[in-house]
C-alpha atoms as a PDB file:
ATOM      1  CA  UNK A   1      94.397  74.770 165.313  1.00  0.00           C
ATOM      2  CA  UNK A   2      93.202  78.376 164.881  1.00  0.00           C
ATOM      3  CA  UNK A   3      95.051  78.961 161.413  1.00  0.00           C
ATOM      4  CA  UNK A   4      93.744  75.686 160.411  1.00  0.00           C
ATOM      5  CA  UNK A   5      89.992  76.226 160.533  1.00  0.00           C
ATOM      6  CA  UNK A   6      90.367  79.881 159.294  1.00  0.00           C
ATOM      7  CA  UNK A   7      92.441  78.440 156.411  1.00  0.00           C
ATOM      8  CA  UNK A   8      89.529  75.776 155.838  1.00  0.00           C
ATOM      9  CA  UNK A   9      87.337  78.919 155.990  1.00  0.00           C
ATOM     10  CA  UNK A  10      88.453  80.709 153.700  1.00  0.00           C
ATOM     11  CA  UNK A  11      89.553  78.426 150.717  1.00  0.00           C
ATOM     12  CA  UNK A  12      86.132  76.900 151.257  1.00  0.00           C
ATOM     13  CA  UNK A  13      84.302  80.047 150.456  1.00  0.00           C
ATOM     14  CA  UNK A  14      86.758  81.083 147.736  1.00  0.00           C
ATOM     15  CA  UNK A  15      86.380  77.153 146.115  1.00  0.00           C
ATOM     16  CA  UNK A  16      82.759  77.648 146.350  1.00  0.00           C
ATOM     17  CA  UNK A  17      82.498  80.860 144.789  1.00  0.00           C
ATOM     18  CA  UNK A  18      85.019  79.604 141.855  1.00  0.00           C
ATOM     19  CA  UNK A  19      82.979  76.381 141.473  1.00  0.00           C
ATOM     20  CA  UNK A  20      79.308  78.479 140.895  1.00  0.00           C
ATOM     21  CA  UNK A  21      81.448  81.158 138.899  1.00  0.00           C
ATOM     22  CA  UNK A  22      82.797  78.205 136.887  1.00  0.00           C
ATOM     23  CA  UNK A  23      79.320  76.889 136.331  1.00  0.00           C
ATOM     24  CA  UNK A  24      77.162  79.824 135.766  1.00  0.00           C
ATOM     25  CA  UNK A  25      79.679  81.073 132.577  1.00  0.00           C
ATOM     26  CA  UNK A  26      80.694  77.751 131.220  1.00  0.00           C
ATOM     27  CA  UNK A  27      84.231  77.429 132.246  1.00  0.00           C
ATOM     28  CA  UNK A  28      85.734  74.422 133.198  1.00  0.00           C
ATOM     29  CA  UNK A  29      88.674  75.262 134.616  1.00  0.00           C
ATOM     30  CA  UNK A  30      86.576  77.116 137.629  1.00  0.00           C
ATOM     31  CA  UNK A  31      84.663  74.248 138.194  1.00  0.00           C
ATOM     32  CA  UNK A  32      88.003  71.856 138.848  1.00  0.00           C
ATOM     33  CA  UNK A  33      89.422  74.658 140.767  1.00  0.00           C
ATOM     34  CA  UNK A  34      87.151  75.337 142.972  1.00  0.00           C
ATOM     35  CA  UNK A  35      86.153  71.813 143.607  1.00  0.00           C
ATOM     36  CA  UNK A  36      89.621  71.371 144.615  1.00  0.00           C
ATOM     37  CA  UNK A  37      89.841  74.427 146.862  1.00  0.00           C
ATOM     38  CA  UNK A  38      86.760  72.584 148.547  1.00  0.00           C
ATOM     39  CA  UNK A  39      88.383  69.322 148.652  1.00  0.00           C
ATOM     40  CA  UNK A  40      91.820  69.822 149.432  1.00  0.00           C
ATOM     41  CA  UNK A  41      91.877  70.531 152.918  1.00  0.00           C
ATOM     42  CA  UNK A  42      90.540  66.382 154.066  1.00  0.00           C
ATOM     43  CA  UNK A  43      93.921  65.690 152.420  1.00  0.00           C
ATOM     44  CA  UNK A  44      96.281  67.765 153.925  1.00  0.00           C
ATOM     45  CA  UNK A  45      97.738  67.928 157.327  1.00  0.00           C
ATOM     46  CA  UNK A  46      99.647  71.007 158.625  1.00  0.00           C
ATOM     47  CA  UNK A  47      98.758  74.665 158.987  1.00  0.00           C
ATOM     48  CA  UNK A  48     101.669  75.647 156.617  1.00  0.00           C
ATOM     49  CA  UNK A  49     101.165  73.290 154.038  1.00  0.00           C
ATOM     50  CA  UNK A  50      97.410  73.980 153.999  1.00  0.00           C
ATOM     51  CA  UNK A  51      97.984  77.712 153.786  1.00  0.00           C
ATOM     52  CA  UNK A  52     100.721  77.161 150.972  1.00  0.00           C
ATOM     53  CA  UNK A  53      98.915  74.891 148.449  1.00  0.00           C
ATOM     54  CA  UNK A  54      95.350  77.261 149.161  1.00  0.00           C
ATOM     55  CA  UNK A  55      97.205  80.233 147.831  1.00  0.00           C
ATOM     56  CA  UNK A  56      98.215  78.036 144.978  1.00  0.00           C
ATOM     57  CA  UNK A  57      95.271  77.046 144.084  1.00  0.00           C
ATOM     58  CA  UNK A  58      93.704  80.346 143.910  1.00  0.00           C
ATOM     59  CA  UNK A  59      96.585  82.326 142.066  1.00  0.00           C
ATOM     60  CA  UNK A  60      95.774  79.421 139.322  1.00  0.00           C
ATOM     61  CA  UNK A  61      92.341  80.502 139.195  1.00  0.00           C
ATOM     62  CA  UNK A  62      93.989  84.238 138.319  1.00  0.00           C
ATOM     63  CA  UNK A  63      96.488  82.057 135.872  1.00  0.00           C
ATOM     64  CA  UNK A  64      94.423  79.064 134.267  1.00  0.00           C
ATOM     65  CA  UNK A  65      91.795  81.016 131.737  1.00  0.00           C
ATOM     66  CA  UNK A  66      89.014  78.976 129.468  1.00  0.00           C
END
């Protein structure tokens, strides 16, 4: 339950920084990113799975440039 909220934590913060990143310069492909890092986590059920497709989300905002 513990890795769960920290996990919902931290992609929160990291989707919310991406998303006003995203919107302050223009890019696009922030803005979807982040908003997904926000939203993801009312989807998915699991600790793992959570943790797995968070980091995936935020190596594609390293790997997805405008």
């Amino acid at each position: 339950m513990a890795a769960k909220l920290f996990a919902w934590l931290v992609y929160g913060l990291i989707g919310m920084a991406a998303f006003g990143y995203g919107k302050k310069q223009g890019k696009a492909g922030a803005m979807i990113l982040g908003g997904a890092l926000m939203v993801y986590p009312y989807a998915v059920d699991g600790a793992l799975l959570l943790w797995l497709v968070g980091a995936g989300l935020t190596a594609a905002l390293f790997l997805w440039r405008d």
